[in-house]
C-alpha atoms as a PDB file:
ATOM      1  CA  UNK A   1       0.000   0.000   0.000  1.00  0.00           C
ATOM      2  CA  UNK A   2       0.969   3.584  -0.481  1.00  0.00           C
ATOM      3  CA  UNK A   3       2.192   5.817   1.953  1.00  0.00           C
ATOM      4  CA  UNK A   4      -0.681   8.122   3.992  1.00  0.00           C
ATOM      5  CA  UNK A   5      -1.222  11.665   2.801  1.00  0.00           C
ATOM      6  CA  UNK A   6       0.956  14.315   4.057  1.00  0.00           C
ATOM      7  CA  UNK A   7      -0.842  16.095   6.822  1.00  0.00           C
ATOM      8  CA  UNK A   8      -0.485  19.333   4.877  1.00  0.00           C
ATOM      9  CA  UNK A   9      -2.307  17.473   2.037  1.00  0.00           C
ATOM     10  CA  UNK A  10      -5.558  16.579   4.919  1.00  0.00           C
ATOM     11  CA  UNK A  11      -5.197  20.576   5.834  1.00  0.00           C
ATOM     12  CA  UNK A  12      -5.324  22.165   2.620  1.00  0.00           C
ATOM     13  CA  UNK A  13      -8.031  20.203   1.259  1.00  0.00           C
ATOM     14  CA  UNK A  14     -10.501  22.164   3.038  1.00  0.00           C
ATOM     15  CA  UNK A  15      -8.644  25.839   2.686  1.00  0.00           C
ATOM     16  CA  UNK A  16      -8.894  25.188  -0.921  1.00  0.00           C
ATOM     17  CA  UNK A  17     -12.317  23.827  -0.827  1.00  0.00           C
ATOM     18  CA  UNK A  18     -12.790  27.239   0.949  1.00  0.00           C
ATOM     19  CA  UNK A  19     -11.080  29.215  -1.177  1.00  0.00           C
ATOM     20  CA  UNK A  20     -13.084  27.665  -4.703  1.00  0.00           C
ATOM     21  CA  UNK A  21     -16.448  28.702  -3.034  1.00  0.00           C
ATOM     22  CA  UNK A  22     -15.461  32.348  -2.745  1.00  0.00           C
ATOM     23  CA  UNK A  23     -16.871  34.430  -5.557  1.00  0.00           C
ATOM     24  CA  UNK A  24     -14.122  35.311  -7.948  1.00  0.00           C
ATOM     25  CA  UNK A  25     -12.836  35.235 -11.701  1.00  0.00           C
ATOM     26  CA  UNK A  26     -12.283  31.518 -10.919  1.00  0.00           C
ATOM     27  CA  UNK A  27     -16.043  30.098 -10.922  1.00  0.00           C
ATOM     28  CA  UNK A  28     -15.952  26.757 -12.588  1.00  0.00           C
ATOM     29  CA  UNK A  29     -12.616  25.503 -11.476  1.00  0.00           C
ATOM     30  CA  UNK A  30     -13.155  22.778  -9.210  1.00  0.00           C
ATOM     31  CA  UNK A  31     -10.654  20.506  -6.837  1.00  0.00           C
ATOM     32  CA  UNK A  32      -9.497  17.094  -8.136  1.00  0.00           C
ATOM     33  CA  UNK A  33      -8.395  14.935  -4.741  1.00  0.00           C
ATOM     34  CA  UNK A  34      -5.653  12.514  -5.837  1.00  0.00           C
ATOM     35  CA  UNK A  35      -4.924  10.873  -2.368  1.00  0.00           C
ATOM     36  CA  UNK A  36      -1.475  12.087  -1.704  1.00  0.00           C
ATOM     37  CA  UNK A  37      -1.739  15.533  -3.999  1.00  0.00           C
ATOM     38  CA  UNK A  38      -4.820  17.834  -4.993  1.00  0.00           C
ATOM     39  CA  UNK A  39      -5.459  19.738  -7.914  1.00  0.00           C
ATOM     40  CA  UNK A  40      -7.148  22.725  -8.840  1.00  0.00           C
ATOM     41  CA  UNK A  41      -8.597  22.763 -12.623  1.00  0.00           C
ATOM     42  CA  UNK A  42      -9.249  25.694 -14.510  1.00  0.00           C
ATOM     43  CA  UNK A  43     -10.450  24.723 -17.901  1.00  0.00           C
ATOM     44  CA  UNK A  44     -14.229  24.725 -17.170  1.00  0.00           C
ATOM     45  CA  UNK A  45     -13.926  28.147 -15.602  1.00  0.00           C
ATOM     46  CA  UNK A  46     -15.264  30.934 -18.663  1.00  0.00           C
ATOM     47  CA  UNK A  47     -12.297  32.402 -18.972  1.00  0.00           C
ATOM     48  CA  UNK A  48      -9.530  29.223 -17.702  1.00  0.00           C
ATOM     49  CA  UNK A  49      -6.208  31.534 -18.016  1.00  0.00           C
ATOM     50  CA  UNK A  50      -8.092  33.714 -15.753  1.00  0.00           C
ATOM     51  CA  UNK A  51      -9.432  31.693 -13.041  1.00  0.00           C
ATOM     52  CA  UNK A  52      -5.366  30.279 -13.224  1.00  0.00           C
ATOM     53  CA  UNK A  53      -3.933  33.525 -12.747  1.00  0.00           C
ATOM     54  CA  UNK A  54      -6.601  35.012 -10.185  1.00  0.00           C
ATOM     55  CA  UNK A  55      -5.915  31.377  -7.998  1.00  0.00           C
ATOM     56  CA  UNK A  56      -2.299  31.214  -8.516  1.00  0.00           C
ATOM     57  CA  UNK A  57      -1.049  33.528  -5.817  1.00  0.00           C
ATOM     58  CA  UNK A  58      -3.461  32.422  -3.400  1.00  0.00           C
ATOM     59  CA  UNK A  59      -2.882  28.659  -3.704  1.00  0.00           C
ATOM     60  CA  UNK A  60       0.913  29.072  -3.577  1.00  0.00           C
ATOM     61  CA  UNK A  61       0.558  30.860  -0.646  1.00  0.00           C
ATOM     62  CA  UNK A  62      -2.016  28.498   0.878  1.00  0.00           C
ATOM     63  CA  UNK A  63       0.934  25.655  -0.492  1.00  0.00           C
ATOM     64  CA  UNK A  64       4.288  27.679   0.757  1.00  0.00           C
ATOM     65  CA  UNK A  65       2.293  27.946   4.763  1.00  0.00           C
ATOM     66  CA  UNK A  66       1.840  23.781   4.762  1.00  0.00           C
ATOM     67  CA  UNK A  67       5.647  23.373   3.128  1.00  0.00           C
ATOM     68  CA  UNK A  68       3.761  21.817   0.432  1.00  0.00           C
ATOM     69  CA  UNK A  69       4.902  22.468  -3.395  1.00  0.00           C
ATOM     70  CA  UNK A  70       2.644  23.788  -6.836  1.00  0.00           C
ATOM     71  CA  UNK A  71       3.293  22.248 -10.002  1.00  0.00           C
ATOM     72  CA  UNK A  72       1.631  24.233 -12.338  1.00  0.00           C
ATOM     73  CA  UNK A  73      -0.161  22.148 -15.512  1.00  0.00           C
ATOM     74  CA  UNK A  74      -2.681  22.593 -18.276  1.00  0.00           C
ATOM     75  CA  UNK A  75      -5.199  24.816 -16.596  1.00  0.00           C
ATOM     76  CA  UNK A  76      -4.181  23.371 -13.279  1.00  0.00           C
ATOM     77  CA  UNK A  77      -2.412  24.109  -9.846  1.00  0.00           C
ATOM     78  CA  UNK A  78      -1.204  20.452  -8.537  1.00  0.00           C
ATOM     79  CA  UNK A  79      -0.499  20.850  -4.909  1.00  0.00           C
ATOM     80  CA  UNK A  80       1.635  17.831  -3.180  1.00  0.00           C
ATOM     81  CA  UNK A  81       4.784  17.094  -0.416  1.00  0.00           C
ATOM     82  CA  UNK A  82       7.835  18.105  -2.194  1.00  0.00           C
ATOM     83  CA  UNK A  83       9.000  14.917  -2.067  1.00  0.00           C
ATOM     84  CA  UNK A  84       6.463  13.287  -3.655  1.00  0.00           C
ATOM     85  CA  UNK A  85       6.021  13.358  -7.811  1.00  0.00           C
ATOM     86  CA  UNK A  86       4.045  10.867 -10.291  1.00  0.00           C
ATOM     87  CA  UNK A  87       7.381   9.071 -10.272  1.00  0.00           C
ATOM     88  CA  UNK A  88       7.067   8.131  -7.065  1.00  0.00           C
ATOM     89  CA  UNK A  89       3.088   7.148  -6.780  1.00  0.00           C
ATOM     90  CA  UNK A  90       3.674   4.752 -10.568  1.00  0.00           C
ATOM     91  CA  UNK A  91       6.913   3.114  -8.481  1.00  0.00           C
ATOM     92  CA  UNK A  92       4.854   2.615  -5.904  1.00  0.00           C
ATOM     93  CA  UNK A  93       1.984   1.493  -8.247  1.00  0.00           C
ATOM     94  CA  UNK A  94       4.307  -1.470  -9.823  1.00  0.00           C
ATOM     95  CA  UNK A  95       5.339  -2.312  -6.738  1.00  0.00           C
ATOM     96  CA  UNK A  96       2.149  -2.595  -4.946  1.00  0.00           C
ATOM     97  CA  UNK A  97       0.152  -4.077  -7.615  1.00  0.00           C
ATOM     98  CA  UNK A  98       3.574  -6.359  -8.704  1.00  0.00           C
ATOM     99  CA  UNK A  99       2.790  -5.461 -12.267  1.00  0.00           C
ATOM    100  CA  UNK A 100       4.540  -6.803 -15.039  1.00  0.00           C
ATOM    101  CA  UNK A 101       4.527  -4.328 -17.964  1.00  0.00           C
ATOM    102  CA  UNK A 102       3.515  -0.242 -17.516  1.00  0.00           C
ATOM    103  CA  UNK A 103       1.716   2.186 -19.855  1.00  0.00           C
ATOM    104  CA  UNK A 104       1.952   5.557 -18.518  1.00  0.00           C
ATOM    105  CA  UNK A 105      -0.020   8.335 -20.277  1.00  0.00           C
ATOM    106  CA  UNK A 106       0.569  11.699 -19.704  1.00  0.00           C
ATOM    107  CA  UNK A 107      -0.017  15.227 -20.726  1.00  0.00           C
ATOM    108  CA  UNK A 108       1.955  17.364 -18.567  1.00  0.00           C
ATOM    109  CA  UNK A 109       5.193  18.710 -17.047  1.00  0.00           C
ATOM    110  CA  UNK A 110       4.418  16.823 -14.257  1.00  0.00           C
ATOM    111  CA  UNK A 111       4.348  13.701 -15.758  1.00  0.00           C
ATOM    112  CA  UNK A 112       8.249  13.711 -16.879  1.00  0.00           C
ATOM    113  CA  UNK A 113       8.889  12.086 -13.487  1.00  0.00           C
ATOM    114  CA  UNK A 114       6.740   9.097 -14.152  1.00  0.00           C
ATOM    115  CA  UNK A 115       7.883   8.954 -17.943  1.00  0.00           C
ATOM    116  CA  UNK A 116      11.467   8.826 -15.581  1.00  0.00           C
ATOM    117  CA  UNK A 117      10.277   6.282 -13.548  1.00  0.00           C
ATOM    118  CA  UNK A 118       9.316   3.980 -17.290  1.00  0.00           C
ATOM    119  CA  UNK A 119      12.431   3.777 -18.436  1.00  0.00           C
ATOM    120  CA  UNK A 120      14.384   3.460 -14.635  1.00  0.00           C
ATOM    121  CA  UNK A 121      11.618   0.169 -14.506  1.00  0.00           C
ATOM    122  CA  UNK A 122      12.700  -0.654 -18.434  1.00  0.00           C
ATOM    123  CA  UNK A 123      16.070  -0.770 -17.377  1.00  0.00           C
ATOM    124  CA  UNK A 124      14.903  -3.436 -14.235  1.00  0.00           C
ATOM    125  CA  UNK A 125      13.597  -5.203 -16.767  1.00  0.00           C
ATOM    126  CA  UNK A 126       9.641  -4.575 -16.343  1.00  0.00           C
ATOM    127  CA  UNK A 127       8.561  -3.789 -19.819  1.00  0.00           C
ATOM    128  CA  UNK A 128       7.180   0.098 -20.382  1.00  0.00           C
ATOM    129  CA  UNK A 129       5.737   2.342 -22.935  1.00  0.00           C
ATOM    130  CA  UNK A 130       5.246   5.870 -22.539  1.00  0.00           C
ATOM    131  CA  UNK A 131       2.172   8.033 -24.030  1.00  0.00           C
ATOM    132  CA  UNK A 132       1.779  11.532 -24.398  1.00  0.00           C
ATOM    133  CA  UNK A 133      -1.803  12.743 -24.731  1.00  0.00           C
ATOM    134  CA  UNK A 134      -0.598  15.443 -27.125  1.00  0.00           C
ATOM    135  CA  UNK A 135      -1.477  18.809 -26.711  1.00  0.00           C
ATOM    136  CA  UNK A 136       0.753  21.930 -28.411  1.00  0.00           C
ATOM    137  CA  UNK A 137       1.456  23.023 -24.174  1.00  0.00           C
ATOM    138  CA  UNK A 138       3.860  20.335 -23.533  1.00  0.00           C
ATOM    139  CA  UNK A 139       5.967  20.015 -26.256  1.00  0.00           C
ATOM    140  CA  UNK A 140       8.780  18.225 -23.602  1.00  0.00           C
ATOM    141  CA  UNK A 141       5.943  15.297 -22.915  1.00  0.00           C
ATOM    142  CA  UNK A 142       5.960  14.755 -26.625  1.00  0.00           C
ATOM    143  CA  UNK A 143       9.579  14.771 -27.042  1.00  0.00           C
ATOM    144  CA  UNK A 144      10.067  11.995 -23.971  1.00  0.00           C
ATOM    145  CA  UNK A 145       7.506  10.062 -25.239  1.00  0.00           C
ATOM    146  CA  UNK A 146       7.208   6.764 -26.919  1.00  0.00           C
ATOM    147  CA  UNK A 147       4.252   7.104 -28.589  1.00  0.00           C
ATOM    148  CA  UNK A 148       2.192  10.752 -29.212  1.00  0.00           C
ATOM    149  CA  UNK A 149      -1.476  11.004 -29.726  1.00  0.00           C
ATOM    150  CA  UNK A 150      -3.868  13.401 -30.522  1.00  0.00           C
ATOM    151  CA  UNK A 151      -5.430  14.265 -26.851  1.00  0.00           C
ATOM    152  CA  UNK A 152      -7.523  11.791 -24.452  1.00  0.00           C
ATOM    153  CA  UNK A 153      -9.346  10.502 -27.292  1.00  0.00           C
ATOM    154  CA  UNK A 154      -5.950   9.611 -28.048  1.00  0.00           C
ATOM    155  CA  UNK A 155      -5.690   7.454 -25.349  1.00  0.00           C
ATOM    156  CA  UNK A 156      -8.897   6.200 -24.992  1.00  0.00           C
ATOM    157  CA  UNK A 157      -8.264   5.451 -28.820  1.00  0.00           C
ATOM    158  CA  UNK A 158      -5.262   3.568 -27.832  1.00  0.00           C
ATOM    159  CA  UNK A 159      -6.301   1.281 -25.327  1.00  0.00           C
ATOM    160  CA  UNK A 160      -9.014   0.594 -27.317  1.00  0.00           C
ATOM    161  CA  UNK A 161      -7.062  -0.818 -29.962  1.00  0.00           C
ATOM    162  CA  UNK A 162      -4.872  -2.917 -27.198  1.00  0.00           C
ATOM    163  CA  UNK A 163      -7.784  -4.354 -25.862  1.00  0.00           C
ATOM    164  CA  UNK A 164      -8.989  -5.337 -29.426  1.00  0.00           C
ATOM    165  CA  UNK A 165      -5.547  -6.882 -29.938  1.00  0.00           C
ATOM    166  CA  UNK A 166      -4.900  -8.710 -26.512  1.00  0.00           C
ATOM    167  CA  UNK A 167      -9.071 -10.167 -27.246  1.00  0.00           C
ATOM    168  CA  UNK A 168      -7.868 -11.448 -30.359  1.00  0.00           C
ATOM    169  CA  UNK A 169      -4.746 -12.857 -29.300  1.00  0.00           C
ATOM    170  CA  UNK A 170      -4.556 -17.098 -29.170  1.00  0.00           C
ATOM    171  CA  UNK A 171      -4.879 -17.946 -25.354  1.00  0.00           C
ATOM    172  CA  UNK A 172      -3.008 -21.136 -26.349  1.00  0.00           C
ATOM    173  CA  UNK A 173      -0.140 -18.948 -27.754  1.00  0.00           C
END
């Protein structure tokens, strides 16, 4: 099992729960809870680049009080220890789940460390493949890639078509 949130993590949760209900140029943007990290999303917000900009100062600051860090994304603020990245939560993922092979999809800065952690497991011999939903942001998370598509349909396209293949596939074989 993973480790326990970070008790800054259990704190901010409801200062930026707080915070989101205030009126403001960010109405729409709304608080993803991902366990050890929470995220603030912008894109549904009228104007995202707005709501981002009017919530960035405050959510740093809300971060920098609970020695937490920001990693700033597409239309989001992701808010998590500092010592804790994607990286970490996929190696603890394999680990956990003793998986054999890894497909990491990703979209972000943020997701560098995890495309990291594919090749550091490649190189222990777990087999890995790294996606980029692509999006003209993140040119970086195209670049490290293995394979680029065109956005979550992308994806969704993707394991679509690996599902089709492993279905097909002789179970005698």
């Amino acid at each position: 099992m993973s480790a326990p949130p970070d008790q800054g993590i259990e704190v901010i949760r409801q200062e930026l729960a707080q915070l989101l209900g205030q009126p403001g140029a960010h109405q729409g943007s709304w608080l993803e809870d991902k366990g050890s990290a929470v995220a603030i999303h912008t894109r549904r917000a009228a104007d995202p680049a707005q709501a981002l900009a009017a919530l960035s100062g405050p959510v740093r600051e809300l971060a920098d009080r609970h020695h937490l860090r920001v990693e700033p994304g597409k239309m989001v603020l992701e808010i998590r220890p500092p010592s804790v990245h994607k990286g970490d939560v996929l190696r603890a993922a394999v680990r956990d789940h003793t998986a054999r092979a890894v497909l990491y999809a990703g979209d972000d800065l943020g997701d560098l460390s995890a495309f990291a952690t594919v090749d550091e497991l490649r190189r222990d011999g777990i087999p890995g493949v790294k996606v980029c939903s692509g999006s003209p942001e993140a040119p970086e998370v195209a670049a490290a890639a293995d394979i680029v598509v065109d956005g979550p349909a992308g994806v969704a396209d993707l394991l679509e078509t690996l599902t089709r293949r492993i279905e097909m596939k002789d179970p005698s074989a």
